[in-house]
C-alpha atoms as a PDB file:
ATOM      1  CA  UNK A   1       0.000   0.000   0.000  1.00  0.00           C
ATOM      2  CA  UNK A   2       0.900   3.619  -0.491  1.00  0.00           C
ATOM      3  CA  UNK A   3       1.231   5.632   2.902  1.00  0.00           C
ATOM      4  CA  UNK A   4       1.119   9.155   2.686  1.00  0.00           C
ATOM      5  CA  UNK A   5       2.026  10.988   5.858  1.00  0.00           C
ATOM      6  CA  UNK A   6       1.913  14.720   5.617  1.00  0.00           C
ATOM      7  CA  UNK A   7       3.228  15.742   9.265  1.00  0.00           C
ATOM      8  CA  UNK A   8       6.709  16.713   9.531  1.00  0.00           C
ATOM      9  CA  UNK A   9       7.192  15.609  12.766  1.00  0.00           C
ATOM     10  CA  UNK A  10       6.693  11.951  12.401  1.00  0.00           C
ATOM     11  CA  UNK A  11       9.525  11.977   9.784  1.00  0.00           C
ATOM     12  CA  UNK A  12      11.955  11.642  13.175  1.00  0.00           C
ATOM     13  CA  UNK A  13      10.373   8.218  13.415  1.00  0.00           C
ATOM     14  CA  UNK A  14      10.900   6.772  10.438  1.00  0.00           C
ATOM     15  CA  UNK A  15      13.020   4.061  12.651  1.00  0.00           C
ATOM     16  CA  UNK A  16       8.963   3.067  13.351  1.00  0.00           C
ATOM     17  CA  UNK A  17       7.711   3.872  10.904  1.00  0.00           C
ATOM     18  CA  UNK A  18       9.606   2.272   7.239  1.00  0.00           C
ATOM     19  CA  UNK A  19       7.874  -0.948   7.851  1.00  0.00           C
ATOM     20  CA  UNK A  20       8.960  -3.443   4.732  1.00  0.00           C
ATOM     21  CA  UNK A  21       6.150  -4.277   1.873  1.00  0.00           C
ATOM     22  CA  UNK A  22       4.846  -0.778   1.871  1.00  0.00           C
ATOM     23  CA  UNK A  23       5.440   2.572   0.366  1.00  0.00           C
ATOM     24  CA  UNK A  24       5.949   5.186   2.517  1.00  0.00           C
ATOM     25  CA  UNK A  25       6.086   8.530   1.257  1.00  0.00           C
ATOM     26  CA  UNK A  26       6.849  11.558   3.856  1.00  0.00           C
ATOM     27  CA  UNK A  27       5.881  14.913   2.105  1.00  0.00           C
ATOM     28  CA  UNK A  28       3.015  17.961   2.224  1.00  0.00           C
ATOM     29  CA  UNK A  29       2.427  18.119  -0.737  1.00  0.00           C
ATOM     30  CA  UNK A  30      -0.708  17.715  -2.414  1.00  0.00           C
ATOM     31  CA  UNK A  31       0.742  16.377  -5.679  1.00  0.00           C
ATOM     32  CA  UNK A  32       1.988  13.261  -3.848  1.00  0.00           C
ATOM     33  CA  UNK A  33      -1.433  12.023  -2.669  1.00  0.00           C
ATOM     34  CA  UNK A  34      -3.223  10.400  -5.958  1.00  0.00           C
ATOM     35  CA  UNK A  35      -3.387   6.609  -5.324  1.00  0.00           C
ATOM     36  CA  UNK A  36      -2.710   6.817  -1.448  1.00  0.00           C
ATOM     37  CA  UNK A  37      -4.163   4.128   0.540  1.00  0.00           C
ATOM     38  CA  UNK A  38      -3.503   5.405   4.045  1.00  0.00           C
ATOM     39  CA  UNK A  39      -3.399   9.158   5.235  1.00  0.00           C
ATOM     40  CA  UNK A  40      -1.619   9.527   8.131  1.00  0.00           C
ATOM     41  CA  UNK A  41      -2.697  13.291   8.879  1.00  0.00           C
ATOM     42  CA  UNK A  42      -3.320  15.583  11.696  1.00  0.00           C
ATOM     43  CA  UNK A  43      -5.556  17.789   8.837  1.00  0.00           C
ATOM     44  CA  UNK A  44      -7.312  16.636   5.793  1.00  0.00           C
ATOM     45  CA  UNK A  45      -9.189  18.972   3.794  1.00  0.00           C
ATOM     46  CA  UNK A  46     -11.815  18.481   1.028  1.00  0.00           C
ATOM     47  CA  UNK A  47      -9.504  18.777  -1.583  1.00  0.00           C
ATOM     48  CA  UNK A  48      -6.548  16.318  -0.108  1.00  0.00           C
ATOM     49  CA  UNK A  49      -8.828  13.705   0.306  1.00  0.00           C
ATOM     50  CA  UNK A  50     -10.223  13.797  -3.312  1.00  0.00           C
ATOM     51  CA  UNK A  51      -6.613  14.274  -4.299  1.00  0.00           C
ATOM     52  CA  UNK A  52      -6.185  10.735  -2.688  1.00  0.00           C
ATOM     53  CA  UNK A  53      -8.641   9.589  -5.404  1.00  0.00           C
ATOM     54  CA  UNK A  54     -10.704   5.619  -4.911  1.00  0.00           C
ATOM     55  CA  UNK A  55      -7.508   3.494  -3.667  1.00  0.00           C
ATOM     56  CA  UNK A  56      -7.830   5.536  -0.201  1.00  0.00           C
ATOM     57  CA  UNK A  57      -8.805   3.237   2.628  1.00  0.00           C
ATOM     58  CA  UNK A  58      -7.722   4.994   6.443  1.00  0.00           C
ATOM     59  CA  UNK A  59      -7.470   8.142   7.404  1.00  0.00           C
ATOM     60  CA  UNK A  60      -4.775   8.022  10.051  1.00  0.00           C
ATOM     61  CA  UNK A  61      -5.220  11.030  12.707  1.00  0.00           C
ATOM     62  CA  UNK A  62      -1.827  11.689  14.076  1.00  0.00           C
ATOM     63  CA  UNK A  63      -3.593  12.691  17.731  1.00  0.00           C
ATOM     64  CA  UNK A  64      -6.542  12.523  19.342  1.00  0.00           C
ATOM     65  CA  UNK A  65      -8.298  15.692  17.941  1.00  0.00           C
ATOM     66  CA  UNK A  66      -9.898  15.109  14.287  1.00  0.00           C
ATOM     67  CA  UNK A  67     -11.552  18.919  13.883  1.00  0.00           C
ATOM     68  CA  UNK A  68      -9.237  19.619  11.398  1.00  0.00           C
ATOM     69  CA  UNK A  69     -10.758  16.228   8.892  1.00  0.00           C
ATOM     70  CA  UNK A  70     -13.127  17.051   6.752  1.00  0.00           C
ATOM     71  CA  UNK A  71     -15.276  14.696   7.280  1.00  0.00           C
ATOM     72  CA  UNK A  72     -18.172  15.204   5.084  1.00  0.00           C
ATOM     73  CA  UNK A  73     -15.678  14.656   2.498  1.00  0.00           C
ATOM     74  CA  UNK A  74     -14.321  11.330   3.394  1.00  0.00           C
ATOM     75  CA  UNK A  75     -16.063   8.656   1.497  1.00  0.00           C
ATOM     76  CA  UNK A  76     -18.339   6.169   3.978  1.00  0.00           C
ATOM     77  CA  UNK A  77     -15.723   3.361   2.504  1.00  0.00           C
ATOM     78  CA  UNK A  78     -12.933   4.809   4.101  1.00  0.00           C
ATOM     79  CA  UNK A  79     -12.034   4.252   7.220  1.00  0.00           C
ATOM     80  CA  UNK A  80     -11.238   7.164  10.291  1.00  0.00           C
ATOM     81  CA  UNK A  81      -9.099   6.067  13.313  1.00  0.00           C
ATOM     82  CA  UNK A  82      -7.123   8.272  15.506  1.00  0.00           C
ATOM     83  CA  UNK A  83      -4.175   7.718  17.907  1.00  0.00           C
ATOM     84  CA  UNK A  84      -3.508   8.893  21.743  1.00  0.00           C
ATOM     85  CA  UNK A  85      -0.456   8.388  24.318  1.00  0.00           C
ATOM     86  CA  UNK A  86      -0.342  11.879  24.969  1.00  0.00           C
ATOM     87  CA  UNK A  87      -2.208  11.459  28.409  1.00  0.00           C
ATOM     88  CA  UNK A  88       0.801  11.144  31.086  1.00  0.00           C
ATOM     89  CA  UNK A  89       3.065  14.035  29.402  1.00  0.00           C
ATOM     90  CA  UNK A  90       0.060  16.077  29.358  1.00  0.00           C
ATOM     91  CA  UNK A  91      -0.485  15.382  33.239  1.00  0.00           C
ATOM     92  CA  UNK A  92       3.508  15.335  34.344  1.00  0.00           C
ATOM     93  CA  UNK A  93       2.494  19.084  32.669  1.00  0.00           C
ATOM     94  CA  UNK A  94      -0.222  19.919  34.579  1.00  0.00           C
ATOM     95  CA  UNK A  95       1.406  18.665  37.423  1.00  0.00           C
ATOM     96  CA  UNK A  96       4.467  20.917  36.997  1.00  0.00           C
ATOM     97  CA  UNK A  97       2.472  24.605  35.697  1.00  0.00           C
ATOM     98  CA  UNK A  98       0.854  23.980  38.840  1.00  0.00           C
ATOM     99  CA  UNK A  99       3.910  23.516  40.894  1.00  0.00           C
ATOM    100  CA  UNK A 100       5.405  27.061  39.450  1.00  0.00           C
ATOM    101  CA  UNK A 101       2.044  28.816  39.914  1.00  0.00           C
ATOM    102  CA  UNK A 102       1.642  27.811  43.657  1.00  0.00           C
ATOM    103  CA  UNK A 103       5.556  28.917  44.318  1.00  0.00           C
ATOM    104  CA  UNK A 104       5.237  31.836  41.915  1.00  0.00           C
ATOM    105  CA  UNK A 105       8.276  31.250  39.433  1.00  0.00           C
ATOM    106  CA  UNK A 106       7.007  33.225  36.586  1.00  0.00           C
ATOM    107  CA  UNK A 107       7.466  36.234  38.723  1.00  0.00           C
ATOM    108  CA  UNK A 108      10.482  34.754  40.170  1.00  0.00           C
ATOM    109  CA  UNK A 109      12.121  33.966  36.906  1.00  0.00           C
ATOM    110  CA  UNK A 110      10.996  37.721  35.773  1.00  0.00           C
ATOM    111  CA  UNK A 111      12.647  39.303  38.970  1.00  0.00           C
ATOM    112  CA  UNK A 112      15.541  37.534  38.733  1.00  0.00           C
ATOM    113  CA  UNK A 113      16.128  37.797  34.583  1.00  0.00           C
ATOM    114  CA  UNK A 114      15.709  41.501  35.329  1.00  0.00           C
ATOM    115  CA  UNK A 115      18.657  41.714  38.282  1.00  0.00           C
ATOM    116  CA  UNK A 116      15.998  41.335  40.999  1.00  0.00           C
ATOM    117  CA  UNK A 117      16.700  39.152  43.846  1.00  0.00           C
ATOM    118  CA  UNK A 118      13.670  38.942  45.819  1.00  0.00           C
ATOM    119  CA  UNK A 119      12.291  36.432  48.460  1.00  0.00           C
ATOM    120  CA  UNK A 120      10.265  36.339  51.413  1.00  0.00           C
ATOM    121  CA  UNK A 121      13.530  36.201  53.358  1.00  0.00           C
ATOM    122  CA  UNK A 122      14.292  39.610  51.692  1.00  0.00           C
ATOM    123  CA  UNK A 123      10.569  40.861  51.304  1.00  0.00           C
ATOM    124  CA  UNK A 124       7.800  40.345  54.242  1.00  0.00           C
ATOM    125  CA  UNK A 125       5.381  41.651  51.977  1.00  0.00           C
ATOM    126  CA  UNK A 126       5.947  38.401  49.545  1.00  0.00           C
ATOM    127  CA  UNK A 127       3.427  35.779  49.724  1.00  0.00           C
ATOM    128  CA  UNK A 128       4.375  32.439  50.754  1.00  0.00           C
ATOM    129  CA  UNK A 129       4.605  29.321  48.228  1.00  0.00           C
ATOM    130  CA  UNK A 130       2.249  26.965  48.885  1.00  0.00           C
ATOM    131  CA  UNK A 131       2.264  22.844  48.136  1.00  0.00           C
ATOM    132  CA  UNK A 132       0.269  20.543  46.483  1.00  0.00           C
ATOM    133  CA  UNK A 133      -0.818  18.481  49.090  1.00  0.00           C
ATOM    134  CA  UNK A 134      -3.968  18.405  50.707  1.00  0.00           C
ATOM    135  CA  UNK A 135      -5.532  21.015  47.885  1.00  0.00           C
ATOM    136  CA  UNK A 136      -8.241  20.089  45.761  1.00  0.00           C
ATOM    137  CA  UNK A 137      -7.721  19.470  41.950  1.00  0.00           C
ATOM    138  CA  UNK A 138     -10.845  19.883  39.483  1.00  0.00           C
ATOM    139  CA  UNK A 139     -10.757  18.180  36.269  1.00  0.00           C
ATOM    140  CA  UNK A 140     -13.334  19.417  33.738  1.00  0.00           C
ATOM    141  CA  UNK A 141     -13.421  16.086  31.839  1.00  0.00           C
ATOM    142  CA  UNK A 142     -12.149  13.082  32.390  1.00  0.00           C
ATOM    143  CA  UNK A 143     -10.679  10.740  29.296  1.00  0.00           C
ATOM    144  CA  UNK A 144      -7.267  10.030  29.281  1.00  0.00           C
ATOM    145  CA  UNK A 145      -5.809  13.355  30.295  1.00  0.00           C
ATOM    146  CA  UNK A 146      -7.922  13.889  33.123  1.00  0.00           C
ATOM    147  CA  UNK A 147      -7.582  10.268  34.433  1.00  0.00           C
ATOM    148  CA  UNK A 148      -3.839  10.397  34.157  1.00  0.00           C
ATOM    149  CA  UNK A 149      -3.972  13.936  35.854  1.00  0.00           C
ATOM    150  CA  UNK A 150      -6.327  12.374  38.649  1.00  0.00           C
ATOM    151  CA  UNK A 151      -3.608   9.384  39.137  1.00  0.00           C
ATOM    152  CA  UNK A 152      -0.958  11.777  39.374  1.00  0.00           C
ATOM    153  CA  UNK A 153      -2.693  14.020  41.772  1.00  0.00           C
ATOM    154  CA  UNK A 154      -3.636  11.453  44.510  1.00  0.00           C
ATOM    155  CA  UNK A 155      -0.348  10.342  44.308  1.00  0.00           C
ATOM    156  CA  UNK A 156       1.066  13.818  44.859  1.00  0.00           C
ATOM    157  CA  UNK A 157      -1.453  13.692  47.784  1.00  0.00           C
ATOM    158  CA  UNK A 158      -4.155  16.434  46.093  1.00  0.00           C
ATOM    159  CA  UNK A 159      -8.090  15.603  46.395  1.00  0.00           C
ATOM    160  CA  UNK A 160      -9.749  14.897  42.820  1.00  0.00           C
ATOM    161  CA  UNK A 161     -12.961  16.242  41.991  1.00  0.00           C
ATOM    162  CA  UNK A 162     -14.267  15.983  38.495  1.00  0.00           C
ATOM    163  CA  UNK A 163     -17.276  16.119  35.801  1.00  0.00           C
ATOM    164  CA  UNK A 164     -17.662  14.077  32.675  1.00  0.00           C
ATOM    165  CA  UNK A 165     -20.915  14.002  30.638  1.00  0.00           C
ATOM    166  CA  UNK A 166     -21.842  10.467  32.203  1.00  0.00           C
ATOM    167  CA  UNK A 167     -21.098  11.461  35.648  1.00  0.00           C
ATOM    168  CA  UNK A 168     -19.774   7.695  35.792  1.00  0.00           C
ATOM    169  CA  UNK A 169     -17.488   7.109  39.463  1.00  0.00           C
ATOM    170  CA  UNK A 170     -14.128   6.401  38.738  1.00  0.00           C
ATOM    171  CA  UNK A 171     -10.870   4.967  41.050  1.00  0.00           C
ATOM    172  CA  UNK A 172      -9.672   8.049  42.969  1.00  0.00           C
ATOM    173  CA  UNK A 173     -11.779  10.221  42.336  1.00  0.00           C
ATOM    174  CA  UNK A 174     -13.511  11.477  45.872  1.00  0.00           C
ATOM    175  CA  UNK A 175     -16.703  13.417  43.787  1.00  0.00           C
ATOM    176  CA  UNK A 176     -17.533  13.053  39.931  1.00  0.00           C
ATOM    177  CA  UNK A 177     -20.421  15.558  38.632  1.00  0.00           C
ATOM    178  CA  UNK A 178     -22.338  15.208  35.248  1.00  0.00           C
ATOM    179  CA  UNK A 179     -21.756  18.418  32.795  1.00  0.00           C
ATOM    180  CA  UNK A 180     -24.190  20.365  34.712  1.00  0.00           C
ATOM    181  CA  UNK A 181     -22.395  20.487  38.071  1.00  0.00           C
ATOM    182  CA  UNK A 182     -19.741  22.306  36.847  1.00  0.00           C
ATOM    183  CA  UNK A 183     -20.054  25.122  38.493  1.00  0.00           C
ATOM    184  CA  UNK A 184     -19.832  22.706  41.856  1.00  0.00           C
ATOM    185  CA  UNK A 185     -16.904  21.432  40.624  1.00  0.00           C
ATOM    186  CA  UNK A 186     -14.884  25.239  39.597  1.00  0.00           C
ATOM    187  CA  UNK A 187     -16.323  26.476  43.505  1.00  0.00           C
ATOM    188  CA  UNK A 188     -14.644  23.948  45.371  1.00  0.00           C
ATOM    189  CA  UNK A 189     -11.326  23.505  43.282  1.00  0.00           C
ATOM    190  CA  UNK A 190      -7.933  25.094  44.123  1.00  0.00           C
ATOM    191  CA  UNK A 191      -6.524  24.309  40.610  1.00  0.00           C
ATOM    192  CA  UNK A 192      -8.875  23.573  37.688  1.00  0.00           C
ATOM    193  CA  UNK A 193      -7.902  21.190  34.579  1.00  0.00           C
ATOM    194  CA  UNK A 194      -9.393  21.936  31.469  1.00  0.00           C
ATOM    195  CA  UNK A 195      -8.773  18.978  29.464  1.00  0.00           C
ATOM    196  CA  UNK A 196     -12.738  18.708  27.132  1.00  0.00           C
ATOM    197  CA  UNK A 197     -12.437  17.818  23.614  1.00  0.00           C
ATOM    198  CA  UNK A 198     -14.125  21.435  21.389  1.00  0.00           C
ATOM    199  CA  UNK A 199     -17.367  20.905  20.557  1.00  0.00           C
ATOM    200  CA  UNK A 200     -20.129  22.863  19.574  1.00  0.00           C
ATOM    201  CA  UNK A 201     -20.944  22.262  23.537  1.00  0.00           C
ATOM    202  CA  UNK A 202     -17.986  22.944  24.784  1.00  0.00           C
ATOM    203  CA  UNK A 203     -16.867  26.541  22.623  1.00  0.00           C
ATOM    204  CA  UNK A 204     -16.559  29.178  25.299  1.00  0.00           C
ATOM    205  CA  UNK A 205     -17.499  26.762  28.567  1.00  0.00           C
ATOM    206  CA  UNK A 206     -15.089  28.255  30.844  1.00  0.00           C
ATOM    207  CA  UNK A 207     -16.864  32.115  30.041  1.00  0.00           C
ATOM    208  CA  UNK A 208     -16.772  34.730  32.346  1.00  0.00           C
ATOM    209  CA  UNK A 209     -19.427  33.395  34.534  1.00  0.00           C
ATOM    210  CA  UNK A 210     -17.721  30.277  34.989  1.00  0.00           C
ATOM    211  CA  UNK A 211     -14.367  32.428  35.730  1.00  0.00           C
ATOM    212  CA  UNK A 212     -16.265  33.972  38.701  1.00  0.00           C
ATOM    213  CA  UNK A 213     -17.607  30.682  40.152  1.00  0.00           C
ATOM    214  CA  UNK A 214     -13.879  29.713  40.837  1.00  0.00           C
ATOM    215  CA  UNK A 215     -12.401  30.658  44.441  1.00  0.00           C
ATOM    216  CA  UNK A 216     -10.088  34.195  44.086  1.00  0.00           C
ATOM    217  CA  UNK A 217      -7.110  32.345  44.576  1.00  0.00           C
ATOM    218  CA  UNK A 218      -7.456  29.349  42.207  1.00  0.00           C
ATOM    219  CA  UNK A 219      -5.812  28.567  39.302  1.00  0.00           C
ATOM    220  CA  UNK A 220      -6.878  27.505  35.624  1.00  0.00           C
ATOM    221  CA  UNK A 221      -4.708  25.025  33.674  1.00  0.00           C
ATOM    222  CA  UNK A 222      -5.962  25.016  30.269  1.00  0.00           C
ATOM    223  CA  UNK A 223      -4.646  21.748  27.753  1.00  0.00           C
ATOM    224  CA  UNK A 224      -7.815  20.767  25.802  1.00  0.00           C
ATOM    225  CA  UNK A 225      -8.366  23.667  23.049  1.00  0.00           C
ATOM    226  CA  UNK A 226      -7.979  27.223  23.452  1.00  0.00           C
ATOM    227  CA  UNK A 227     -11.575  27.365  21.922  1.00  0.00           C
ATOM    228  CA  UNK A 228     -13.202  25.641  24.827  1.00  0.00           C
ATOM    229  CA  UNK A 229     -12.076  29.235  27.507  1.00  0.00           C
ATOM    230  CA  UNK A 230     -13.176  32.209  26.476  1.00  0.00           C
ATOM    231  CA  UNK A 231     -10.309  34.385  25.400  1.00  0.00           C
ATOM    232  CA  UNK A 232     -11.198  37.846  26.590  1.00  0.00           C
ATOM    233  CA  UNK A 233     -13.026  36.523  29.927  1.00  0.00           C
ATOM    234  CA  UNK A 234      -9.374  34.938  30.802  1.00  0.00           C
ATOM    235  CA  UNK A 235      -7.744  38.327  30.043  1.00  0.00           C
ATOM    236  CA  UNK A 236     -10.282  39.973  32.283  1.00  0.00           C
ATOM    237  CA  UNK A 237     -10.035  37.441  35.426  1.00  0.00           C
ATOM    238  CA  UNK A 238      -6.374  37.966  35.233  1.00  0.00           C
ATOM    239  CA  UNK A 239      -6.204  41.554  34.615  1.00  0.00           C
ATOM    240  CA  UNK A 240      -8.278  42.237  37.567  1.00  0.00           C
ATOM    241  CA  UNK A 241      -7.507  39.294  40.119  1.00  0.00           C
ATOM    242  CA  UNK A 242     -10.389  37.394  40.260  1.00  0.00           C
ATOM    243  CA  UNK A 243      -8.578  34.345  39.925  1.00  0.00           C
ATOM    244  CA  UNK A 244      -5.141  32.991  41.428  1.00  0.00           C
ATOM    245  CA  UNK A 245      -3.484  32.463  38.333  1.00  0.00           C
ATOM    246  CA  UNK A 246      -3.544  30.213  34.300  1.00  0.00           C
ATOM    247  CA  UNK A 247      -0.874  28.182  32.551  1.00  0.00           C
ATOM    248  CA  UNK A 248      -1.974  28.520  29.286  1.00  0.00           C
ATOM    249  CA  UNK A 249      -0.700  25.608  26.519  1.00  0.00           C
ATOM    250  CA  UNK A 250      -3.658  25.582  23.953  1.00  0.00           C
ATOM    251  CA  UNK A 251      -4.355  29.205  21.941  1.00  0.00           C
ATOM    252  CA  UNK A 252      -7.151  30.125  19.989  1.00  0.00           C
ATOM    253  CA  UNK A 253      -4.632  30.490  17.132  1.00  0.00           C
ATOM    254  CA  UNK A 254      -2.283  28.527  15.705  1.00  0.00           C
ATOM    255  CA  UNK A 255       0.777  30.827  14.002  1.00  0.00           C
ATOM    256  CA  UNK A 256       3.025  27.886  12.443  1.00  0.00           C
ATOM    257  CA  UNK A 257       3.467  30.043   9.141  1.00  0.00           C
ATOM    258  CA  UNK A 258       5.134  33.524   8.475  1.00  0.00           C
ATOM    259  CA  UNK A 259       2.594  36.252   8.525  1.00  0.00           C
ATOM    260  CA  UNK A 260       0.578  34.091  10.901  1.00  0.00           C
ATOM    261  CA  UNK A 261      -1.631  36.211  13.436  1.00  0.00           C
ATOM    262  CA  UNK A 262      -0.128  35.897  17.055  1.00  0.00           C
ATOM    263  CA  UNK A 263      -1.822  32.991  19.419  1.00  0.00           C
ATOM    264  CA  UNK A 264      -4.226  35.645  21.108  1.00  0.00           C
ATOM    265  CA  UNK A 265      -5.252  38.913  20.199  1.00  0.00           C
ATOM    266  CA  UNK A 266      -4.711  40.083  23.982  1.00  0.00           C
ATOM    267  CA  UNK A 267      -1.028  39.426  25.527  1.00  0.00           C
ATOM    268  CA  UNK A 268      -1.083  37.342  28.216  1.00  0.00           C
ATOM    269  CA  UNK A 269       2.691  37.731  28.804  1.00  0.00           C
ATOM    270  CA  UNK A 270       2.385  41.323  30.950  1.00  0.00           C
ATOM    271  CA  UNK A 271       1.462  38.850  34.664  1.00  0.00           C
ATOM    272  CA  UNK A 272       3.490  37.538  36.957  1.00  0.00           C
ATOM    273  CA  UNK A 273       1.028  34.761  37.579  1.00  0.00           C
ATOM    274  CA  UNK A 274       0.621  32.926  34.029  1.00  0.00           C
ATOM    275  CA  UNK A 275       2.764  30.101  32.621  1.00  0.00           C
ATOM    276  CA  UNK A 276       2.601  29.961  29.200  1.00  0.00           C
ATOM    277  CA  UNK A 277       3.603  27.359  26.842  1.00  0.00           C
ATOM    278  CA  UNK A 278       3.512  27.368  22.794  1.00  0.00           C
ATOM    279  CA  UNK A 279       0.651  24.314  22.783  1.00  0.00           C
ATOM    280  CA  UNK A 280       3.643  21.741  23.514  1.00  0.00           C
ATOM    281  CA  UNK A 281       2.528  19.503  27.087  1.00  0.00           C
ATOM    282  CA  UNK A 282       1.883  16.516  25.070  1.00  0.00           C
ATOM    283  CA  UNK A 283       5.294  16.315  23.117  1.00  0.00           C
ATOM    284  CA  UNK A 284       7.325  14.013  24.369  1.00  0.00           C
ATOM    285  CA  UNK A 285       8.976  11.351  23.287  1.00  0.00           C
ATOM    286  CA  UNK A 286       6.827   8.856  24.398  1.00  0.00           C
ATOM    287  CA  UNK A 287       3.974  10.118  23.202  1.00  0.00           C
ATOM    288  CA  UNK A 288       5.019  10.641  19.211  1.00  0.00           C
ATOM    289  CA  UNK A 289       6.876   7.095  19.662  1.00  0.00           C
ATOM    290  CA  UNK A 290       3.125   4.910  20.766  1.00  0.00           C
ATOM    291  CA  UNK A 291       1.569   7.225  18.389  1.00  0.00           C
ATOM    292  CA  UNK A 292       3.759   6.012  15.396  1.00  0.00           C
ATOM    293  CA  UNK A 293       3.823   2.099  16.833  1.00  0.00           C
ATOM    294  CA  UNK A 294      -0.350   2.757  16.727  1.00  0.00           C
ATOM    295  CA  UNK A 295      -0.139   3.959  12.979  1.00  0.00           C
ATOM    296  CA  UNK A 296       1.888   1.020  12.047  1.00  0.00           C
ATOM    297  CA  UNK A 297      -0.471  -1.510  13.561  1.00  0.00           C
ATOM    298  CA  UNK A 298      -3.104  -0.128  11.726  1.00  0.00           C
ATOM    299  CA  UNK A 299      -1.818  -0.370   8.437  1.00  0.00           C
ATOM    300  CA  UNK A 300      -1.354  -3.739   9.422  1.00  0.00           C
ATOM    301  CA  UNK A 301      -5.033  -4.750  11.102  1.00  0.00           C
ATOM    302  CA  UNK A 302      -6.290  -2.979   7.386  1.00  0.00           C
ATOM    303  CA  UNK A 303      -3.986  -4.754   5.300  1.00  0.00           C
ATOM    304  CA  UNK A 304      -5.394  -8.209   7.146  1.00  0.00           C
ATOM    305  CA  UNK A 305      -8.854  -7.277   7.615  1.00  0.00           C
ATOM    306  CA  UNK A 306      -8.730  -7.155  11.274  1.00  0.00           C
ATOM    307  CA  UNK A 307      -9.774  -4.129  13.339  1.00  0.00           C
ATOM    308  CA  UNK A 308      -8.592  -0.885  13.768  1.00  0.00           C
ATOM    309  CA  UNK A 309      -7.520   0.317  16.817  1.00  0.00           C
ATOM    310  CA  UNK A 310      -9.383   3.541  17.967  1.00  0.00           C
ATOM    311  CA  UNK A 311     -11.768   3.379  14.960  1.00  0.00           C
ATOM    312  CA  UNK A 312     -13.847   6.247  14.930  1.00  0.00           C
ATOM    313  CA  UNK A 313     -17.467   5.623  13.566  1.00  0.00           C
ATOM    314  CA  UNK A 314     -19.083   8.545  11.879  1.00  0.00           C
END
């Protein structure tokens, strides 16, 4: 079979990747998809897939997210599957944004860059860090990011509150709301995980009334989709301390190419008590490496008829 995989970054797993019997072709470019059996994409449009032309079989999502496939375009013979192992680097993440927000090293790192040595030993009017332990964590949905996060947290000795659509219990989790008892869940959370696919249902959850339902000092750890908090509402807590602090890794824009527009119209880079991070807590090692062992045991399961893993039924 032909394999076409247009993202650049799996090219530094070819190792994985090259399996024997196949043609693997590593390019963007839109003149190397007619007679492609597999696309292994993070972003199909319209026009790539009929590029593919009738031998196309599997659209390969390089992630978990598959916004970016034009689906209504993919023909009901061709198969959709995506790919995760992002789930503990996105929660070592969390775990560690929340770790410099509680013992303020953005402002730290800022005082210090700018010749500023300044402490509570040297300051009284400096706040004091604070640890993890013993403060409640709030995950705003709970698939495989928020159930490593949660596995993490009671290990780090935090108590885990959450909501998921189902409301379903799960292992160490002390509370678990349905959708509607979110604002429960962002009143009674020190730290709050945003980790929600973007939906129609989910654009804009975290607004400005949810921003107000969370305790002054909290924080907001956002690493589902910029989409899913409301941009200017996060600008506004900040800007006038209404919540603790935000480590923000997921923008509303994405500016990969030259002449891009920034990641947010607003900067968020003015406040001592935001960590921010260019949409990169999932990429790790491990994570591209299971992701490209996953693509190559699909190509397999469809060139034997078996079943794909994470098929995605449209």
């Amino acid at each position: 079979m032909k394999i076409l995989v247009t993202e650049p970054i799996l090219q530094r797993f070819r190792d994985v990747l090259n399996t024997p019997g196949h043609e693997w072709v590593f390019s963007d470019d839109p003149a190397e998809a007619p007679g492609t059996h597999v696309l292994v994409s993070g972003q199909a449009s319209a026009d790539l897939i009929r590029a593919c032309g009738d031998d196309l079989r599997l659209v390969q999502v390089t992630g978990a997210g598959y916004e970016k496939i034009d689906l209504a375009a993919l023909p009901p013979n061709v198969e959709l599957a995506n790919t995760f192992h992002h789930g503990r680097s996105i929660a070592e993440h969390v775990i560690m944004v929340s770790m410099m927000l509680l013992r303020h090293v953005p402002r730290a790192g800022r005082e210090l860059g700018g010749g500023t040595w300044r402490t509570v030993m040297t300051d009284p009017t400096l706040p004091f860090g604070e640890v993890l332990a013993g403060r409640t964590i709030g995950l705003v949905g709970f698939g495989e990011i928020g159930s490593q996060v949660a596995a993490l947290a009671g290990a780090l000795g935090l108590r885990v509150r959450a909501v998921r659509h189902s409301g379903r219990p799960a292992p160490g989790v002390e509370w678990m709301g349905t959708s509607e008892q979110l604002p429960e869940l962002l009143g009674s959370s020190d730290i709050v995980v945003v980790t929600v696919p973007l939906s129609d249902a989910t654009r804009g959850l975290i607004d400005a009334t949810a921003l107000k339902t969370m305790r002054p000092g909290a924080i907001l750890v956002n690493v589902a989709r910029g989409a899913v908090v409301d941009e200017q509402a996060l600008h506004d807590a900040l800007s006038h301390g209404t919540i603790g602090g935000a480590a923000i890794d997921v923008w509303w824009r994405d500016p990969r190419g030259p002449g891009s527009p920034p990641p947010s119209h607003l900067d968020f880079t003015g406040f001592d008590n935001v960590v921010l991070t260019p949409h990169q807590s999932g990429h790790t090692d491990e994570t591209f490496r299971g992701r490209a062992h996953d693509i190559v045991a699909n190509i397999e399961a469809l060139e034997h008829g078996r079943p794909l893993k994470n098929s995605i039924t449209r």
